[in-house]
N, C-alpha and C. Protein backbone atom coordinates (compact mmCIF):
# COMPACT_ATOMS: atom_id res chain seq x y z
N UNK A 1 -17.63 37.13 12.70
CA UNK A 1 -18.56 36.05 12.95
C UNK A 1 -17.97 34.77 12.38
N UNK A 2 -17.93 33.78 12.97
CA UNK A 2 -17.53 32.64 12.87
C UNK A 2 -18.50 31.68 11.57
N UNK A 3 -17.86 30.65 10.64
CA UNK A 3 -18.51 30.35 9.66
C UNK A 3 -18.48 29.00 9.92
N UNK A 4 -19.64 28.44 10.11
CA UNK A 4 -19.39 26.54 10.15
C UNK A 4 -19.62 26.17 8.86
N UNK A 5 -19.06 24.88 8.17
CA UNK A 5 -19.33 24.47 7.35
C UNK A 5 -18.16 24.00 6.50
N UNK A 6 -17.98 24.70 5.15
CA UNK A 6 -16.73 24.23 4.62
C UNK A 6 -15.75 22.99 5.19
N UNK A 7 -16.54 21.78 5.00
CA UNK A 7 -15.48 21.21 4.98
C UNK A 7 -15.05 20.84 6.94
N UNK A 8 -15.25 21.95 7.73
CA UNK A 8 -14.58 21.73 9.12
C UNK A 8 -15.00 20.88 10.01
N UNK A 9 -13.55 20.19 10.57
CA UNK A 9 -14.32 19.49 11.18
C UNK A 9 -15.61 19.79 12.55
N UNK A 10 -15.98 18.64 12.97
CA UNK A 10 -17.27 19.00 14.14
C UNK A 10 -16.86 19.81 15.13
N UNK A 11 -17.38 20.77 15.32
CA UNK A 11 -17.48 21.33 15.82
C UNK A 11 -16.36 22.82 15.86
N UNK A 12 -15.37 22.44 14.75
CA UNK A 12 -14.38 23.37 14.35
C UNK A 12 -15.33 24.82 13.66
N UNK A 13 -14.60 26.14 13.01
CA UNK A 13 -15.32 26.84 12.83
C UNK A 13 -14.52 27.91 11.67
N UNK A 14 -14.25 28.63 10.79
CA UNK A 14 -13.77 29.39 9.78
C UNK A 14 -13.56 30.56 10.67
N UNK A 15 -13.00 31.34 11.15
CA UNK A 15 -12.82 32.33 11.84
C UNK A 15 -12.57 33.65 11.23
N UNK A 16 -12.30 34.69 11.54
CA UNK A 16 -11.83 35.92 10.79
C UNK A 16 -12.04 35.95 9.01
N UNK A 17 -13.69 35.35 9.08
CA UNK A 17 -14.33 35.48 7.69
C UNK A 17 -14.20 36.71 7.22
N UNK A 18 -13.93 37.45 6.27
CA UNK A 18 -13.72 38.74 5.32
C UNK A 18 -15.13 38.67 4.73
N UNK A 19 -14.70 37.91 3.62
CA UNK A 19 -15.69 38.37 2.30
C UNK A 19 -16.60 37.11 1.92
N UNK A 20 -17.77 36.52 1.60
CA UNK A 20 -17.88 35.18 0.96
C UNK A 20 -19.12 35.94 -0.08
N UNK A 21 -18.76 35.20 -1.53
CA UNK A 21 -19.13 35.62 -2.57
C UNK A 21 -19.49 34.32 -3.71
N UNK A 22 -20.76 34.36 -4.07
CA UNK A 22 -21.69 33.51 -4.35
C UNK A 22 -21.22 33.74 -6.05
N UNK A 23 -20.92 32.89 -6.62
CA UNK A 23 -20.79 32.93 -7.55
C UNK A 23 -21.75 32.82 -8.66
N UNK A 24 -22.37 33.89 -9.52
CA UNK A 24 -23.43 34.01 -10.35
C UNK A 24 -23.89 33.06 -11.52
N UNK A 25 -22.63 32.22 -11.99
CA UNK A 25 -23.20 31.54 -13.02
C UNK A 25 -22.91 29.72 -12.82
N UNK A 26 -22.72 29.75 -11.37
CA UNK A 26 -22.59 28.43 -10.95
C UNK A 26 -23.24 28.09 -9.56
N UNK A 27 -24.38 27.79 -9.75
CA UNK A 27 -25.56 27.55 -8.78
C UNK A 27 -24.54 26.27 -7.75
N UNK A 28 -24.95 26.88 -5.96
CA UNK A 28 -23.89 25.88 -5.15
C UNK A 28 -22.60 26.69 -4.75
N UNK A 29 -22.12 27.36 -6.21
CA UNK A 29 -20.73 27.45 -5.43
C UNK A 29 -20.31 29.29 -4.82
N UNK A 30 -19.55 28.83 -4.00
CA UNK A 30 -19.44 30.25 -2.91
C UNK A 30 -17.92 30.01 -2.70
N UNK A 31 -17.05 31.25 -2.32
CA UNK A 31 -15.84 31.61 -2.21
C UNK A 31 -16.02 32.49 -0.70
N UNK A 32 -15.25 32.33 -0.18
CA UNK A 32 -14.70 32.86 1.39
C UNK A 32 -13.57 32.58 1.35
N UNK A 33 -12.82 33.89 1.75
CA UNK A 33 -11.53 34.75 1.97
C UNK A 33 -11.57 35.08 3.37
N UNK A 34 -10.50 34.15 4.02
CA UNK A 34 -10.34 34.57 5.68
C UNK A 34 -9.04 34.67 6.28
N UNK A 35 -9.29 35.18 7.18
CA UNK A 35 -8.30 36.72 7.51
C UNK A 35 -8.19 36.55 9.11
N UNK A 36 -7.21 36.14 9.93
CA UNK A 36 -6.40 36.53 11.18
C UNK A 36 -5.90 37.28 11.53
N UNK A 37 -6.02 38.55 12.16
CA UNK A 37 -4.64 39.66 12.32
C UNK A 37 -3.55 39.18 12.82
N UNK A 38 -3.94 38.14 13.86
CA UNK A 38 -2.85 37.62 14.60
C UNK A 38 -1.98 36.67 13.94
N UNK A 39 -2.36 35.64 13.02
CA UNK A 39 -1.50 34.41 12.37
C UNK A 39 -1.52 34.91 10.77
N UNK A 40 -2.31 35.78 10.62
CA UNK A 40 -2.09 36.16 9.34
C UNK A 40 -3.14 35.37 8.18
N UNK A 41 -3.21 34.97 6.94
CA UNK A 41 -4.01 35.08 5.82
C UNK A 41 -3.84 33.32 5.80
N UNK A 42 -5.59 33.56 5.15
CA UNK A 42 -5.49 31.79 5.24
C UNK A 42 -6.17 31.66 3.72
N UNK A 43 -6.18 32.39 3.02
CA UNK A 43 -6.42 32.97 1.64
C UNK A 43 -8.10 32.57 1.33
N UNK A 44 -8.47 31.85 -0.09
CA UNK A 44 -9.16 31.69 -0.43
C UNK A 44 -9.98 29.82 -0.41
N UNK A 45 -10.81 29.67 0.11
CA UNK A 45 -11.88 28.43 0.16
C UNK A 45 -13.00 28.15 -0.96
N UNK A 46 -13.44 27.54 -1.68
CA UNK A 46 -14.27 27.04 -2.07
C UNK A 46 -14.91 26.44 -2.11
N UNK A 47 -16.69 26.25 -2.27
CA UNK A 47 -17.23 25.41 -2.32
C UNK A 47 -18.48 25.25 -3.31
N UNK A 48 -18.78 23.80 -3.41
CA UNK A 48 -19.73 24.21 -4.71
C UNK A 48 -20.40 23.29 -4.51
N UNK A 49 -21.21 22.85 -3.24
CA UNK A 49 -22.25 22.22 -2.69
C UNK A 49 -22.52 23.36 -1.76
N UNK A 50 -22.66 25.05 -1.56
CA UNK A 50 -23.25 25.87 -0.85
C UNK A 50 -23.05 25.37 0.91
N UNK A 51 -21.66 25.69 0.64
CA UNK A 51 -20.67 25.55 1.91
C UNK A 51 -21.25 24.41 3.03
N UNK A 52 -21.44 23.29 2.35
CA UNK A 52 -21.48 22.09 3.20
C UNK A 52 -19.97 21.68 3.15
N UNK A 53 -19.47 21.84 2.50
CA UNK A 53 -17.94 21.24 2.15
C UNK A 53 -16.85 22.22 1.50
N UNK A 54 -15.98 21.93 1.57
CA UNK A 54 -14.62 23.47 0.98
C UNK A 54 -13.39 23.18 0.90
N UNK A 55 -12.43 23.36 0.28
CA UNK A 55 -11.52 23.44 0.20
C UNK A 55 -10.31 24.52 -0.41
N UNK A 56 -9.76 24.47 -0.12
CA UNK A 56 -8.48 25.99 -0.08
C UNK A 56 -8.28 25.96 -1.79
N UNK A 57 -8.75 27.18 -2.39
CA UNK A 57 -8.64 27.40 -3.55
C UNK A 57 -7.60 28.97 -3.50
N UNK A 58 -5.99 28.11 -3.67
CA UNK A 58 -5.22 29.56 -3.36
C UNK A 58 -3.78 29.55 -4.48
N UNK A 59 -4.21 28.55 -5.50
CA UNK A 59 -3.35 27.76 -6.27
C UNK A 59 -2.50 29.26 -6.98
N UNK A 60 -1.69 29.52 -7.23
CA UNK A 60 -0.87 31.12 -7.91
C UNK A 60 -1.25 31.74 -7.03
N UNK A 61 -1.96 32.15 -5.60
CA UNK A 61 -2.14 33.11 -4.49
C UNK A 61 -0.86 32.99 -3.89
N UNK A 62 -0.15 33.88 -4.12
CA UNK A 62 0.98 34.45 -3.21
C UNK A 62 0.96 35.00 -1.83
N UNK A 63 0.06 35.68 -2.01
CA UNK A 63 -0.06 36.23 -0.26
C UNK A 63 -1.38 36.15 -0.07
N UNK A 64 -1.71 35.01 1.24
CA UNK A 64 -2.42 34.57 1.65
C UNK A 64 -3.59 35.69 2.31
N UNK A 65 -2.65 36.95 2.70
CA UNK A 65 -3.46 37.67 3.22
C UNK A 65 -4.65 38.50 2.12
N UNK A 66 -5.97 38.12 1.95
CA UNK A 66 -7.15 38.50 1.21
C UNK A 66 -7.45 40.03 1.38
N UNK A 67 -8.15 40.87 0.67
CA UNK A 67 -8.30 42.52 1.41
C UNK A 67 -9.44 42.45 0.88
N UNK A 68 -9.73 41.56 -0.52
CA UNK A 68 -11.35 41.95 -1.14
C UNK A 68 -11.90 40.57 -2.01
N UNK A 69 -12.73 40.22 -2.31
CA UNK A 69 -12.97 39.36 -3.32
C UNK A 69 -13.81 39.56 -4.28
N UNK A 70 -14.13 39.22 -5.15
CA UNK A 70 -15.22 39.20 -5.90
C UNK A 70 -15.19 37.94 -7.66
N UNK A 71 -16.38 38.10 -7.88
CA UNK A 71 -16.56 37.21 -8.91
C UNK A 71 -17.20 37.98 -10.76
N UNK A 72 -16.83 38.02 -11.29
CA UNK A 72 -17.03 39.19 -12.35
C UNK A 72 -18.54 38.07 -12.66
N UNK A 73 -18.96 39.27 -12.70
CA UNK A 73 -20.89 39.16 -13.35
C UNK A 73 -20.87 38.30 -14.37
N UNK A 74 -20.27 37.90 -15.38
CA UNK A 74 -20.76 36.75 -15.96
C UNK A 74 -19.95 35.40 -15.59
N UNK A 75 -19.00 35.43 -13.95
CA UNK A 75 -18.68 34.00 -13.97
C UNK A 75 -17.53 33.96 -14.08
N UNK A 76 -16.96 34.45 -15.32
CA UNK A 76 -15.88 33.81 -15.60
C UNK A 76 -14.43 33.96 -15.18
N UNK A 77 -14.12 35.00 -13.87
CA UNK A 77 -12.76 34.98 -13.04
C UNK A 77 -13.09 35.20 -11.69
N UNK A 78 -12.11 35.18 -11.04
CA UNK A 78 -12.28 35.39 -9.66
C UNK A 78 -10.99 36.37 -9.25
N UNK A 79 -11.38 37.25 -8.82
CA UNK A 79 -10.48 38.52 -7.87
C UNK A 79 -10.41 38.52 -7.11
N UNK A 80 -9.08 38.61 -6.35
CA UNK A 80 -8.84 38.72 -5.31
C UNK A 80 -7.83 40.02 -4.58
N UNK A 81 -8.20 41.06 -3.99
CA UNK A 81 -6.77 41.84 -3.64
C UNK A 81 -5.85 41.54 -2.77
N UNK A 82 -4.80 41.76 -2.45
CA UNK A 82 -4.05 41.15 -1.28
C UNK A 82 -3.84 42.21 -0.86
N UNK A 83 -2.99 42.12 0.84
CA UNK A 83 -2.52 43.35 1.13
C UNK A 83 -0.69 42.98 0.45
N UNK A 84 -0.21 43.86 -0.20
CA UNK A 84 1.02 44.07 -0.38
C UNK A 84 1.18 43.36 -2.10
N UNK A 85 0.43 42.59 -2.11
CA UNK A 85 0.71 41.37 -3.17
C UNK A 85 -0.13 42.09 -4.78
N UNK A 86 -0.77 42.87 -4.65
CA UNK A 86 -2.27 43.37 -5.73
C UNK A 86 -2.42 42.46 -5.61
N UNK A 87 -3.62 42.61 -7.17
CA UNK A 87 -4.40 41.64 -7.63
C UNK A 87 -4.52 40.39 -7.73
N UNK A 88 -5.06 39.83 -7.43
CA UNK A 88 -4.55 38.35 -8.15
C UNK A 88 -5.72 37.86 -8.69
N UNK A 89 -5.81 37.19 -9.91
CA UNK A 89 -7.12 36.84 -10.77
C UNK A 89 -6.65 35.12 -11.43
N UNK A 90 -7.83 34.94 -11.15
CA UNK A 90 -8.01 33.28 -11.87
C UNK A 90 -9.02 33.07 -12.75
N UNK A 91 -8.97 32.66 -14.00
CA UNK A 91 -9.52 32.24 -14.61
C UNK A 91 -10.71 30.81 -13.69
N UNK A 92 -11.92 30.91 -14.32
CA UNK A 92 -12.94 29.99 -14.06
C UNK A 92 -12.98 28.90 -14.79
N UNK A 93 -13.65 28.03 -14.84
CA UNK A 93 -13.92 27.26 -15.91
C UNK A 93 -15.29 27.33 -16.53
């Protein structure tokens, strides 16, 4: 299912959405991890006006291609699996 918002322009659209994951201790902000089979990994997005707006949060993401996401219960990292790449984790602020 196609995701409007983040940031795209009119009438543009987030495509091959995976995962989007609301982050628990920061009211607004949400993470979506999206995924092409065909062109491949477009990694991780953020937003923290509750996807009116977004931008590519993939800063130390090596391989773009996403497999899972999540946000640890009190906030403070963000996970990501890749295919081929593991884990990859970021500290929050």
């Amino acid at each position: 299912m196609p995701l409007v918002g983040f940031g795209c322009k009119k009438g543009a659209v987030l495509r091959g959405v995976r995962y989007v994951v609301v982050d628990p201790a920061r009211a607004g902000t949400v993470y979506v991890s999206e995924f092409d089979a065909y062109t491949g990994g477009f990694g991780i997005y953020r937003s923290t006006d509750g996807g009116a707006s977004g931008a590519s949060f993939n800063q130390g993401l090596s391989n773009l291609r996403v497999s899972s996401l999540a946000v640890d219960q009190a906030g403070r990292g963000l996970h990501a699996g890749t295919f081929s790449s593991g884990v990859w984790d970021r500290s929050l602020p």
